[in-house]
N, C-alpha and C. Protein backbone atom coordinates (compact mmCIF):
# COMPACT_ATOMS: atom_id res chain seq x y z
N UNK A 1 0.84 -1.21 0.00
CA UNK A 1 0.00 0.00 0.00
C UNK A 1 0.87 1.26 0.00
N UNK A 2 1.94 1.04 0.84
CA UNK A 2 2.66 2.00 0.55
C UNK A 2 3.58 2.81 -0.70
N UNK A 3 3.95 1.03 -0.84
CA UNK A 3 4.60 1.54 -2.12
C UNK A 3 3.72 2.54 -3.51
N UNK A 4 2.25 2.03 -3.47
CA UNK A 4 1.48 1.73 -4.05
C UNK A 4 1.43 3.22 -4.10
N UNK A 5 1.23 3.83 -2.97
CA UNK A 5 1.10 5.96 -2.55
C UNK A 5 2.15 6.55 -3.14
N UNK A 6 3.17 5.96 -3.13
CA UNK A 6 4.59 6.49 -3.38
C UNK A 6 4.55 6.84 -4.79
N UNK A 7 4.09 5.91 -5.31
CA UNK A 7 3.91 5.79 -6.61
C UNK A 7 2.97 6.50 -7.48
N UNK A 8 1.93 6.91 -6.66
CA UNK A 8 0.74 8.12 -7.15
C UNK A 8 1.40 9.08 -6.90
N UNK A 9 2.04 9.53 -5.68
CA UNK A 9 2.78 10.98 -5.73
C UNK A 9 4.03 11.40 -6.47
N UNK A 10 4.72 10.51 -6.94
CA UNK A 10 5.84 10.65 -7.75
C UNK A 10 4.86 11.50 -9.00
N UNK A 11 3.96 10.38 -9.93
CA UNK A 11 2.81 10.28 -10.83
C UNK A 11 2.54 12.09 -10.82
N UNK A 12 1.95 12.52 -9.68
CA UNK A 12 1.35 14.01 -9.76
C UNK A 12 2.69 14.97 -9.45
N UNK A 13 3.75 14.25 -8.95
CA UNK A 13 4.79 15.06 -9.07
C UNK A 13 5.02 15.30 -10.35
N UNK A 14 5.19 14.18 -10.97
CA UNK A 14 5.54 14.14 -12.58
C UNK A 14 4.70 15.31 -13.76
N UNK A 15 3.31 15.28 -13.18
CA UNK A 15 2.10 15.71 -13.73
C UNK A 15 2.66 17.33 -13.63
N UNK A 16 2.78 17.76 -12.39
CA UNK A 16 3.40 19.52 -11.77
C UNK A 16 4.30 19.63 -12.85
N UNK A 17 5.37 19.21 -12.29
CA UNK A 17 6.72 19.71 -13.41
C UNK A 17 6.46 19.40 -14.96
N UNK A 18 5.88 18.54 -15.65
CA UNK A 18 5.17 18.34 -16.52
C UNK A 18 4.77 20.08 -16.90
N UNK A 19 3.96 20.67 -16.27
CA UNK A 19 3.05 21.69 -17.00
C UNK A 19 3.65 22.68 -16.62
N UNK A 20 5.33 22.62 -15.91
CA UNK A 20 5.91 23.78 -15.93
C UNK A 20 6.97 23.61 -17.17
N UNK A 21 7.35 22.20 -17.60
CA UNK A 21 7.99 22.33 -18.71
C UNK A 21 7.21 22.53 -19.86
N UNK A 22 5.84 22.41 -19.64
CA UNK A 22 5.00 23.05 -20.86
C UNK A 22 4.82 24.85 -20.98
N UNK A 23 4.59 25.40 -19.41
CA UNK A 23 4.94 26.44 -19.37
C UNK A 23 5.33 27.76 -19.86
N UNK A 24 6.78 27.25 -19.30
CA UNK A 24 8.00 28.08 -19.31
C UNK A 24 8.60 27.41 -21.26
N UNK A 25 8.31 26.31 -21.78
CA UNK A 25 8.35 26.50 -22.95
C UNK A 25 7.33 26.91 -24.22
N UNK A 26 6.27 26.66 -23.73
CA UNK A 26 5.12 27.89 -24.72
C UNK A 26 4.92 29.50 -24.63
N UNK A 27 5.38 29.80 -23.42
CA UNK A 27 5.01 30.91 -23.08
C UNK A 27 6.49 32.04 -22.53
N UNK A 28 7.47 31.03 -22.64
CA UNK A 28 8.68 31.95 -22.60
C UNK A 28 9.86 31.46 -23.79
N UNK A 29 9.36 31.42 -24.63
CA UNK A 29 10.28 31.21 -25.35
C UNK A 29 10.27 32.35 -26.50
N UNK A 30 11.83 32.87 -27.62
CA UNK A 30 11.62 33.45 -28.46
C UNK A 30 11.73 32.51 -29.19
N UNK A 31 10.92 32.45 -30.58
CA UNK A 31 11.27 31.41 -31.22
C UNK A 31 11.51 32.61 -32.86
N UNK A 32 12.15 32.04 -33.27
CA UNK A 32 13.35 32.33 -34.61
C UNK A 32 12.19 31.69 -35.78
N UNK A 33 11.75 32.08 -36.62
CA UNK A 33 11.32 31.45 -38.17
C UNK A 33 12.33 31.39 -39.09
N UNK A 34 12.24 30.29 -39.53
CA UNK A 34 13.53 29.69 -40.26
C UNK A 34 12.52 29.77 -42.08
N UNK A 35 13.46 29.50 -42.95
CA UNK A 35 13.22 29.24 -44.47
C UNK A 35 12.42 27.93 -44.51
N UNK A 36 11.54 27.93 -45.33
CA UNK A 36 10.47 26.50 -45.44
C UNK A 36 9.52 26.46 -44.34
N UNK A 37 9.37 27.65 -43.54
CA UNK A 37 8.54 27.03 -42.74
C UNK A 37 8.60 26.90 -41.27
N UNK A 38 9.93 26.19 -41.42
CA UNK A 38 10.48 25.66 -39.83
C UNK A 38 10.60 26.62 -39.10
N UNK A 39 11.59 26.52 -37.54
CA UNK A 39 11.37 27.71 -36.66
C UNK A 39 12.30 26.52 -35.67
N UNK A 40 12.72 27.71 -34.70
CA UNK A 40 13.90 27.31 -33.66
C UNK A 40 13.58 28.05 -32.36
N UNK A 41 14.32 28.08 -31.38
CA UNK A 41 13.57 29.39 -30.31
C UNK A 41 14.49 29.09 -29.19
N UNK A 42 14.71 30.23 -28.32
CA UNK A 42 15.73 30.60 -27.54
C UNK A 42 14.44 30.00 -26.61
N UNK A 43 15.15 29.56 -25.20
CA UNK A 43 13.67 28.79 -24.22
C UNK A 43 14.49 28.46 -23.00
N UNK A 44 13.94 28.00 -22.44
CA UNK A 44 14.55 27.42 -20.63
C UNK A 44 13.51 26.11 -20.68
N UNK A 45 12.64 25.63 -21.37
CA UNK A 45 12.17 25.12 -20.85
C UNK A 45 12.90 23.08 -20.59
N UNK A 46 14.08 23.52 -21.36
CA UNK A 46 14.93 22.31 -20.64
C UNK A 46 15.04 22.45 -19.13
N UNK A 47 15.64 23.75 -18.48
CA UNK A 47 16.24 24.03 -17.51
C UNK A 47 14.64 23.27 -16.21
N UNK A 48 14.05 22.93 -16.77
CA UNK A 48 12.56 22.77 -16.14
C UNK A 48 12.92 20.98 -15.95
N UNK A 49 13.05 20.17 -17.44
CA UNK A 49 13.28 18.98 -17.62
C UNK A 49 14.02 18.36 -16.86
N UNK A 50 15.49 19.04 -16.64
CA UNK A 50 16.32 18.88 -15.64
C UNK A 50 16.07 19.11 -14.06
N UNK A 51 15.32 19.98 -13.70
CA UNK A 51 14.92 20.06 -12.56
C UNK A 51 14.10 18.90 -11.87
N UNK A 52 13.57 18.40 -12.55
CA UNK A 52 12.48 16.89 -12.69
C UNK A 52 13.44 16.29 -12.48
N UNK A 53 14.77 15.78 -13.25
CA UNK A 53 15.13 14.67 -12.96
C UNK A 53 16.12 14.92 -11.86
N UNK A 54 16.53 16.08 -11.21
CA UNK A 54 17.14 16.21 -10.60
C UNK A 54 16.49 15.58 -8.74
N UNK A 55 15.11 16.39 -9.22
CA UNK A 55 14.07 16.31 -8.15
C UNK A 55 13.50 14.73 -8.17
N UNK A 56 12.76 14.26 -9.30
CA UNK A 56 12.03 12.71 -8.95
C UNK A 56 13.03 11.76 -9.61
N UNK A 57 14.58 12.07 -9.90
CA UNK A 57 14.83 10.70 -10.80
C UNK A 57 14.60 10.59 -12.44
N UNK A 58 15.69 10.01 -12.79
CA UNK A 58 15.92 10.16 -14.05
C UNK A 58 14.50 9.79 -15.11
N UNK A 59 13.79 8.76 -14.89
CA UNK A 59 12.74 8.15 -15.18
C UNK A 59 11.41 9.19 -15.62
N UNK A 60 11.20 9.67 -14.32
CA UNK A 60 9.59 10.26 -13.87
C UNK A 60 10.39 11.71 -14.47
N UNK A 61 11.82 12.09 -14.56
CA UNK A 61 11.95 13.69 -14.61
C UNK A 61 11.79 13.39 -15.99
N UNK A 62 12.37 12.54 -16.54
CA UNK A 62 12.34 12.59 -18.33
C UNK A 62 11.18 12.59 -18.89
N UNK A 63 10.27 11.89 -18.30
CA UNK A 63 8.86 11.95 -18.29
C UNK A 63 8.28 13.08 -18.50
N UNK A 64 8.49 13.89 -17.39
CA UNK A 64 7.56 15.04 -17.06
C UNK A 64 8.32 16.29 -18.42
N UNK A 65 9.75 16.32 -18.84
CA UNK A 65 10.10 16.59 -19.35
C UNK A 65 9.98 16.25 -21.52
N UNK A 66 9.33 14.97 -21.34
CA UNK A 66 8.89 15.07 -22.70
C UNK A 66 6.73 15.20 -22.68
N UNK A 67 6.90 14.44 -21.71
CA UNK A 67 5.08 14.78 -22.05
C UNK A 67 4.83 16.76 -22.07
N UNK A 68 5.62 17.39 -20.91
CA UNK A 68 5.54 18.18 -21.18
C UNK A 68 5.80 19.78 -22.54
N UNK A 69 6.92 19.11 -22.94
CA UNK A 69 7.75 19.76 -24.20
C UNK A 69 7.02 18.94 -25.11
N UNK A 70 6.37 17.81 -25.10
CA UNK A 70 5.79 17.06 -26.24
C UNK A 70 4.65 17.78 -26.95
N UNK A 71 4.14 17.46 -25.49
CA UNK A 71 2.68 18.69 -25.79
C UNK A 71 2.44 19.69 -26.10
N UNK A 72 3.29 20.86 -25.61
CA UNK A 72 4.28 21.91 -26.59
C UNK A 72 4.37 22.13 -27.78
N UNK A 73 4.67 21.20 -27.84
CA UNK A 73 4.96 20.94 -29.63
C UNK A 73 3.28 20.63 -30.71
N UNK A 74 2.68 19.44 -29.96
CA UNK A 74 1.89 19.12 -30.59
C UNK A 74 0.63 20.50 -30.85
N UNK A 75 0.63 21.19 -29.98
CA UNK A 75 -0.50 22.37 -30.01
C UNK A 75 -0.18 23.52 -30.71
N UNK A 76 1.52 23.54 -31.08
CA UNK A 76 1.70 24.80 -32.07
C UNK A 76 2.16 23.90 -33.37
N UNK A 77 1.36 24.78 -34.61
CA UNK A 77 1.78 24.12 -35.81
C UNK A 77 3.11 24.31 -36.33
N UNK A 78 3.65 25.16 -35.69
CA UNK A 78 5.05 25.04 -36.12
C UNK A 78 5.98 23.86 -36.03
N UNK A 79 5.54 23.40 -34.78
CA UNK A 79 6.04 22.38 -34.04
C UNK A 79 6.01 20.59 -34.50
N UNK A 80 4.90 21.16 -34.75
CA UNK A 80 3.99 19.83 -34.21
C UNK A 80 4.69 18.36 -35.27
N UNK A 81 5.45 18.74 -35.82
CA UNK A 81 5.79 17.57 -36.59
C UNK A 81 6.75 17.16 -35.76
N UNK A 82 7.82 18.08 -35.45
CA UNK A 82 8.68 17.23 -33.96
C UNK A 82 8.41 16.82 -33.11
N UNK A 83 7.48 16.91 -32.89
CA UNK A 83 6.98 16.49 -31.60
C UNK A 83 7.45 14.92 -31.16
N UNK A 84 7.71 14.17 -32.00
CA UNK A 84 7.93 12.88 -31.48
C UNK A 84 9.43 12.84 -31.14
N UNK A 85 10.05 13.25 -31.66
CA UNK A 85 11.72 13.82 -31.85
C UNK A 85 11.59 14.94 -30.23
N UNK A 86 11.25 15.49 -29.96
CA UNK A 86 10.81 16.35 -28.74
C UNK A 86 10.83 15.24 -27.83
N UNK A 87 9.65 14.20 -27.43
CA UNK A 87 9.60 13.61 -26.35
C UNK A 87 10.84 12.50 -26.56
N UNK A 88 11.25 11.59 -27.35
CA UNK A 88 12.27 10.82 -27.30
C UNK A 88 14.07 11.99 -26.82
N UNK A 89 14.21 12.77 -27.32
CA UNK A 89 15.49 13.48 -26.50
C UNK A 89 15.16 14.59 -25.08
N UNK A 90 13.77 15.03 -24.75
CA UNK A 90 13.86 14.83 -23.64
C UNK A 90 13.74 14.23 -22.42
N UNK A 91 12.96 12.99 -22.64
CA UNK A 91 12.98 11.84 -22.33
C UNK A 91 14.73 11.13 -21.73
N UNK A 92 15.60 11.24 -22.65
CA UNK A 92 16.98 10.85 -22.86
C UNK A 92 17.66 12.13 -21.57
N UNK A 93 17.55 13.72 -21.79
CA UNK A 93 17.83 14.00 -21.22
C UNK A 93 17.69 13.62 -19.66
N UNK A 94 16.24 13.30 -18.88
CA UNK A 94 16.40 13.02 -17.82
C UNK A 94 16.50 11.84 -17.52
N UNK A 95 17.00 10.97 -18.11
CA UNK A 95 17.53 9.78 -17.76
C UNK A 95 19.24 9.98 -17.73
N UNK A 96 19.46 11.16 -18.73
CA UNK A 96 21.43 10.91 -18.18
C UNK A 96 21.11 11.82 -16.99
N UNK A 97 20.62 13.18 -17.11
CA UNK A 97 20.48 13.60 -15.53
C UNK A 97 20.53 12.86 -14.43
N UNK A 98 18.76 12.15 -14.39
CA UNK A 98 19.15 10.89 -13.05
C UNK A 98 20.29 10.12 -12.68
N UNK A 99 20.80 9.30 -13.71
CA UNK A 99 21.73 8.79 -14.15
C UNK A 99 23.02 9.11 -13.15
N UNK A 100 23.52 10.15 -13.62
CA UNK A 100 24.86 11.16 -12.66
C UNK A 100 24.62 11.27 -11.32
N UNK A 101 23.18 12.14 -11.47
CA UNK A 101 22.66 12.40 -10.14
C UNK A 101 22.47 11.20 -8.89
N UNK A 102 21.62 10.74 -9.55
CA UNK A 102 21.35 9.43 -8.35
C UNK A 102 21.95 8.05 -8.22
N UNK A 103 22.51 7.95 -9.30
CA UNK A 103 23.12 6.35 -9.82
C UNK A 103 24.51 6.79 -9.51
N UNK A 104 25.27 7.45 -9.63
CA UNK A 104 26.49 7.92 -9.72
C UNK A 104 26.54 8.68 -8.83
N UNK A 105 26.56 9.81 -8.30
CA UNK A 105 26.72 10.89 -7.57
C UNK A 105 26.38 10.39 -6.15
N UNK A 106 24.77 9.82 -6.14
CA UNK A 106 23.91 9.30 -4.94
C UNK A 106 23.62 10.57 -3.96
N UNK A 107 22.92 11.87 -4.96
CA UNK A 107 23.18 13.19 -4.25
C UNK A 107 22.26 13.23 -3.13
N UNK A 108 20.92 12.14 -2.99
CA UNK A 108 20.25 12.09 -1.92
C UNK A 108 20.73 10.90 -0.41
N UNK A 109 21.70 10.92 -0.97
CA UNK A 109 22.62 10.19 -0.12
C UNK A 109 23.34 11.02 0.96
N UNK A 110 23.61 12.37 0.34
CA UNK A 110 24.28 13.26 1.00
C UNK A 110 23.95 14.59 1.66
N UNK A 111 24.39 15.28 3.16
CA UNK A 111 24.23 16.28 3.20
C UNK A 111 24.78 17.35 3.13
N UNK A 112 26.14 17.41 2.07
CA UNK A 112 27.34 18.01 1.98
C UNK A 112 26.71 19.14 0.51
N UNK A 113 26.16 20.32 1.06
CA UNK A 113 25.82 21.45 -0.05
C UNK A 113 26.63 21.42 -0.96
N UNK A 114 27.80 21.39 -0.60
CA UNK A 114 28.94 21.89 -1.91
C UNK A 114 28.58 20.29 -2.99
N UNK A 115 28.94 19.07 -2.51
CA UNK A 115 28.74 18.38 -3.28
C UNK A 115 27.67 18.07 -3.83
N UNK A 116 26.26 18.34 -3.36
CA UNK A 116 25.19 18.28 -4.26
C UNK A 116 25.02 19.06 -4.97
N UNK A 117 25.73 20.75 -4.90
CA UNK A 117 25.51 21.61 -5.71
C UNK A 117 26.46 21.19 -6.70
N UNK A 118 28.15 20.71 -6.68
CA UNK A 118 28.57 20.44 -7.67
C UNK A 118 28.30 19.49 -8.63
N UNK A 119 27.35 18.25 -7.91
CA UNK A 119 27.08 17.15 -8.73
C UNK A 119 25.63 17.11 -9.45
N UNK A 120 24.84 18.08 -8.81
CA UNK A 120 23.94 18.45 -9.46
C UNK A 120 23.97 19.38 -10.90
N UNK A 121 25.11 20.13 -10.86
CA UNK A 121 25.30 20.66 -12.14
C UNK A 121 26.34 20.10 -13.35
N UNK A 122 27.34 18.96 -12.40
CA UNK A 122 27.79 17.95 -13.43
C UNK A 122 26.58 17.28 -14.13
N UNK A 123 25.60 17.24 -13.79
CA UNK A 123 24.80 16.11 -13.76
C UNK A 123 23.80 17.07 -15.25
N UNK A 124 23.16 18.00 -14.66
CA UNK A 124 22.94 19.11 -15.72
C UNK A 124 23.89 19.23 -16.85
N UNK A 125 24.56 19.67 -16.29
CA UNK A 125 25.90 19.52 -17.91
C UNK A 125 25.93 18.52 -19.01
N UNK A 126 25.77 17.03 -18.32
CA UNK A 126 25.88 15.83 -18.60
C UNK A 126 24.43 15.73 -19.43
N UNK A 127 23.43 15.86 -19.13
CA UNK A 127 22.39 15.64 -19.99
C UNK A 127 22.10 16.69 -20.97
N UNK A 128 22.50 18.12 -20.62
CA UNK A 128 22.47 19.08 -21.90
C UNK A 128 23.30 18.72 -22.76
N UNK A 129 24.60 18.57 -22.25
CA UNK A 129 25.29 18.25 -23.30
C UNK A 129 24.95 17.39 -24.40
N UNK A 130 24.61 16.70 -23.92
CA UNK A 130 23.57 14.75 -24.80
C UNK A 130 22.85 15.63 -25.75
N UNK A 131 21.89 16.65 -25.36
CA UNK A 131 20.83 17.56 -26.27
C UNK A 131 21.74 18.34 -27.35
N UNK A 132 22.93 19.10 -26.55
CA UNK A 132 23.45 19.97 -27.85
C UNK A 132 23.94 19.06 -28.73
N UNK A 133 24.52 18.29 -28.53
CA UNK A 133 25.12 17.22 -29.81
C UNK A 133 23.51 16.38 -30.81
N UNK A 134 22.77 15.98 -29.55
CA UNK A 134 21.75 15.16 -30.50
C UNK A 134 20.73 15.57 -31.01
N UNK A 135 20.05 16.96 -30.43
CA UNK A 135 19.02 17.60 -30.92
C UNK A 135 18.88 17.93 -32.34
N UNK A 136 20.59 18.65 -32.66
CA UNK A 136 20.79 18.86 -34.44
C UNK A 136 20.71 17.55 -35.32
N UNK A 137 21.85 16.68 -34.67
CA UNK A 137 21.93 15.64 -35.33
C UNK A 137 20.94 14.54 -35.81
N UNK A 138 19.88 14.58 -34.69
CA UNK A 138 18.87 13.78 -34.80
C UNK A 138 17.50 14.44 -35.48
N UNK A 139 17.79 15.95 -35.20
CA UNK A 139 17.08 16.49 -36.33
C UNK A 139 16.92 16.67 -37.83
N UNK A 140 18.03 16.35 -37.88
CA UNK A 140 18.69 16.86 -39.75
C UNK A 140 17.90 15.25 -39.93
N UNK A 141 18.45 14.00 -39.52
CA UNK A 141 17.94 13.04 -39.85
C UNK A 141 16.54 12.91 -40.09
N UNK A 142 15.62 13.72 -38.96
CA UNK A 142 14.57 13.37 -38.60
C UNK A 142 14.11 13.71 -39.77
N UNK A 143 14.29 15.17 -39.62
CA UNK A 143 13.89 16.16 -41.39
C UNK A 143 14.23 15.66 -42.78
N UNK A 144 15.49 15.07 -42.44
CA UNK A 144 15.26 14.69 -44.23
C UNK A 144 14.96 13.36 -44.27
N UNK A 145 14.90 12.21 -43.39
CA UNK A 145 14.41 11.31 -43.71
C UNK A 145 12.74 10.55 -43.79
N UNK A 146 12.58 11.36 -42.30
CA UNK A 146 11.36 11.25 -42.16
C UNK A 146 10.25 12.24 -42.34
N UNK A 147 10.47 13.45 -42.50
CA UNK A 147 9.34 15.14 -42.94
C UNK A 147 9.57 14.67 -44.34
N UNK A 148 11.01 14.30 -45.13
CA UNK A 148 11.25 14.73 -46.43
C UNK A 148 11.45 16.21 -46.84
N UNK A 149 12.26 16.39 -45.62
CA UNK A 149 12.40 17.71 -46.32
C UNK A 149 13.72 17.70 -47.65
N UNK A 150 14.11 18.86 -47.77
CA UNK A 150 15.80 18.92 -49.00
C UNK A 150 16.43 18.86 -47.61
N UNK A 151 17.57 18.46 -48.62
CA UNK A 151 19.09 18.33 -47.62
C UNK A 151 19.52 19.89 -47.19
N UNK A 152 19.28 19.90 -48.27
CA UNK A 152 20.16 21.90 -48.47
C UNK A 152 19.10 22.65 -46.88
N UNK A 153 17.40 22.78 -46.62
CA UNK A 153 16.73 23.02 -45.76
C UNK A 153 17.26 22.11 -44.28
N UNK A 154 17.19 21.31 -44.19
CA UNK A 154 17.68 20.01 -42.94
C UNK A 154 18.56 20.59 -42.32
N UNK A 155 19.93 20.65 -43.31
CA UNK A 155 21.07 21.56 -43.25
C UNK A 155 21.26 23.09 -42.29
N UNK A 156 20.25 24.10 -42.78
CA UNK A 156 20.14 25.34 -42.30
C UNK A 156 19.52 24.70 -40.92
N UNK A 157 18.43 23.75 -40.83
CA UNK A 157 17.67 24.00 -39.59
C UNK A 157 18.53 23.50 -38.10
N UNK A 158 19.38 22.20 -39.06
CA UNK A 158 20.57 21.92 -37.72
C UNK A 158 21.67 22.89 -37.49
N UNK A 159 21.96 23.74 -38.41
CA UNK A 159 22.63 24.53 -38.29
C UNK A 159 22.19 26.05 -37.03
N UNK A 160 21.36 25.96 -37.24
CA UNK A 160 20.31 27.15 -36.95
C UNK A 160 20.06 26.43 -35.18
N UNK A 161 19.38 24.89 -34.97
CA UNK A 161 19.21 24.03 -33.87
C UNK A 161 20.57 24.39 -32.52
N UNK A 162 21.99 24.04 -33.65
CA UNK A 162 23.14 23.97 -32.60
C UNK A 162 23.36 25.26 -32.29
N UNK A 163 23.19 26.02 -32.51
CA UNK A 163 23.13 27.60 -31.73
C UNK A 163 22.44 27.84 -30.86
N UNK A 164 20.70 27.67 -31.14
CA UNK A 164 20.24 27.96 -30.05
C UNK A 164 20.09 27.07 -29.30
N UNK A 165 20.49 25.73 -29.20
CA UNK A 165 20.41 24.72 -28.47
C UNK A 165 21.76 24.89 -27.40
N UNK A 166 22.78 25.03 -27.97
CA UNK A 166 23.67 25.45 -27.45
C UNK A 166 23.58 26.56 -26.26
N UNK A 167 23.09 27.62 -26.66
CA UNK A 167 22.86 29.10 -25.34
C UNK A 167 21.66 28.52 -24.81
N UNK A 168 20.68 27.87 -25.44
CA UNK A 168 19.39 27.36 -24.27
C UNK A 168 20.11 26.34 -23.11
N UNK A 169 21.12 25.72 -23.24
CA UNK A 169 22.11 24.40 -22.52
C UNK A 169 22.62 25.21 -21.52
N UNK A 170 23.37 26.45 -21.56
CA UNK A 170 23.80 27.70 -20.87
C UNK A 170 22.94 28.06 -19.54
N UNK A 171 22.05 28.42 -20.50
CA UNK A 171 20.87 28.92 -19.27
C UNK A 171 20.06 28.56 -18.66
N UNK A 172 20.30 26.92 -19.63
CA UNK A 172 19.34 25.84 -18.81
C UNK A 172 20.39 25.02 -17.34
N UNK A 173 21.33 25.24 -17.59
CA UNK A 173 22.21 24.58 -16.58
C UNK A 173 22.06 25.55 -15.73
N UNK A 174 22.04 26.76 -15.61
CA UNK A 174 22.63 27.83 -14.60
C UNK A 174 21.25 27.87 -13.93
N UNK A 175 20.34 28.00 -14.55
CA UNK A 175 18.56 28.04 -13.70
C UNK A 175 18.61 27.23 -13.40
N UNK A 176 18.66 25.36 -13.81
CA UNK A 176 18.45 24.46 -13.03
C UNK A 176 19.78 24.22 -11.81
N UNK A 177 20.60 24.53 -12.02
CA UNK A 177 21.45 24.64 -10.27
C UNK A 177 20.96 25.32 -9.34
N UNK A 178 20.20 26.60 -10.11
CA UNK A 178 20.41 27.69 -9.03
C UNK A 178 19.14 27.11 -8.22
N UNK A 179 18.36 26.71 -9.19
CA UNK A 179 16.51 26.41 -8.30
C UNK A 179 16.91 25.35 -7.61
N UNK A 180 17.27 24.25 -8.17
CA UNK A 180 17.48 23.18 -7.26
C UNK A 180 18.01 22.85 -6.01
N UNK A 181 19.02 23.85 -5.63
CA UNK A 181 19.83 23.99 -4.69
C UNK A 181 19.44 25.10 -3.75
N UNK A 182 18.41 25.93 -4.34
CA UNK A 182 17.30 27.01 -3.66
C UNK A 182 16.52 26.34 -3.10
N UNK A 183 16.07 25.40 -3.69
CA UNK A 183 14.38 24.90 -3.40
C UNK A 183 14.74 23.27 -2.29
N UNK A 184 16.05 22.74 -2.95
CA UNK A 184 15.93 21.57 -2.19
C UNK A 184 15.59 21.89 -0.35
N UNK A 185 16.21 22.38 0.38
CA UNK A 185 15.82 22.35 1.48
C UNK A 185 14.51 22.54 1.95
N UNK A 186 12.98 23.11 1.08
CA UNK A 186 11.72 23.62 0.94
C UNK A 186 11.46 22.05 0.28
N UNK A 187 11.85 20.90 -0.63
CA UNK A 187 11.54 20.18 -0.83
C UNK A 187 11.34 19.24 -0.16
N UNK A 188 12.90 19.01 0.60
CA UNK A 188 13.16 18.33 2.01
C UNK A 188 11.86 18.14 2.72
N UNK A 189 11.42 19.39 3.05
CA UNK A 189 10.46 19.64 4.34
C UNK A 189 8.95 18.99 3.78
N UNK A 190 8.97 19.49 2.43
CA UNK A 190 7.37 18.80 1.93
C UNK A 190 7.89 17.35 1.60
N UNK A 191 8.45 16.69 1.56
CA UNK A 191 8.91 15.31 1.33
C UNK A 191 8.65 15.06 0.00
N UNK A 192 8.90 16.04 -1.00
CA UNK A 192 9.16 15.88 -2.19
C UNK A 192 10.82 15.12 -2.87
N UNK A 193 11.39 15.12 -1.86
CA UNK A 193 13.14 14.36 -2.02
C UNK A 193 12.75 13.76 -0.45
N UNK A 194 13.37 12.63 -0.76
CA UNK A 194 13.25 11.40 -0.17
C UNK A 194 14.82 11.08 0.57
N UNK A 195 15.58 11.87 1.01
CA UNK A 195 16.86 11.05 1.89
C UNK A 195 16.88 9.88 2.00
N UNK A 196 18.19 9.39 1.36
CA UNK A 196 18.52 7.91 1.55
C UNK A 196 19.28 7.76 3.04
N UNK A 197 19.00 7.30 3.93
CA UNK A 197 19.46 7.57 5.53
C UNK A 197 20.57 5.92 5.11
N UNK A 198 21.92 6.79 5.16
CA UNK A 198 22.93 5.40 4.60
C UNK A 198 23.23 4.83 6.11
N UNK A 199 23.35 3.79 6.56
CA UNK A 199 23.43 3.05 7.28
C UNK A 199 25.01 3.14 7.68
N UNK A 200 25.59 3.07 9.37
CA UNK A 200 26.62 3.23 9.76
C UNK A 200 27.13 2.16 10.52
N UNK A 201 28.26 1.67 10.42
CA UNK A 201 28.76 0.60 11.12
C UNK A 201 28.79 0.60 12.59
């Protein structure tokens, strides 16, 4: 039964951050119109994705991070053809997040600020980074193999992608340290982070 609760509140945790990565990416983003159609856009709403997985785990944050950016996508027509390309790399992002964070790092393991703040933004780094390299790359593919777009168009839009993907990675790392490491102790208290109490000889 317990587990069973644990598991609904993660769920509506997921659901929250979910509609702030829908948010902060419909409603704060500039977005760029590109040739043919397409379009690109300066945004934070990674810096949101990451906060999820920083907060519930690589799994439920990637989650909340593509249903949310998915949906995003699907409701503006600009978008809406990525959209599947949207939820599969942010999806990816909060799984390397978790990944560092909790599998590696074990930052709820610890009560040492400096090291959760540093491993929390290795950890950020680590999954933007995954985005600036794969977002273009997996876009150009996506576009010319699967939209059909020209090569010569594909071309400009990954070109156009690794820029602003690049400064969105920037500002998405620096907001998600700063909140996370703001908010964790306010999380603590609502039992939204879960302390792993490590056992002593």
């Amino acid at each position: 039964m317990e587990r069973r609760n644990e598991t609904l509140i993660k769920l509506a945790q997921t659901g929250l951050l979910a509609a702030l990565c829908f948010v902060t990416f419909t409603f704060g983003q500039i977005k760029i119109p590109l040739p043919g159609g397409g379009a690109t856009s300066f945004h934070v709403g990674n810096a949101f994705c990451v906060l999820a997985a920083l907060i519930l785990g690589g799994w439920y944050g990637g989650l909340a991070g593509a249903i949310g950016m998915g949906i995003a996508d699907i409701i503006d027509p600009v978008y809406i053809t990525g959209a599947p390309k949207t939820f599969i790399l942010k999806l990816c992002i909060g799984l390397i997040v978790g990944l560092v964070a909790h599998r590696i790092a074990k930052i709820n393991e610890s009560t040492d600020r400096k090291y959760i703040l540093r491993w929390s933004v290795i950890a950020s780094v680590a999954g933007l980074l995954f985005n600036v390299i794969a977002d273009p790359l997996v876009g150009f593919f996506y576009n010319q193999y699967i939209l059909g777009q020209p090569q010569q168009m594909a071309e400009v839009l990954a070109k156009w992608s690794t820029a602003t993907t690049f400064v969105n990675a920037i500002l998405s790392v620096i907001i998600a340290g700063v909140l996370y490491n703001a908010l964790r102790p306010v999380l603590l208290r609502l039992g939204m982070i879960h302390p792993v109490k490590v056992k002593t000889a």
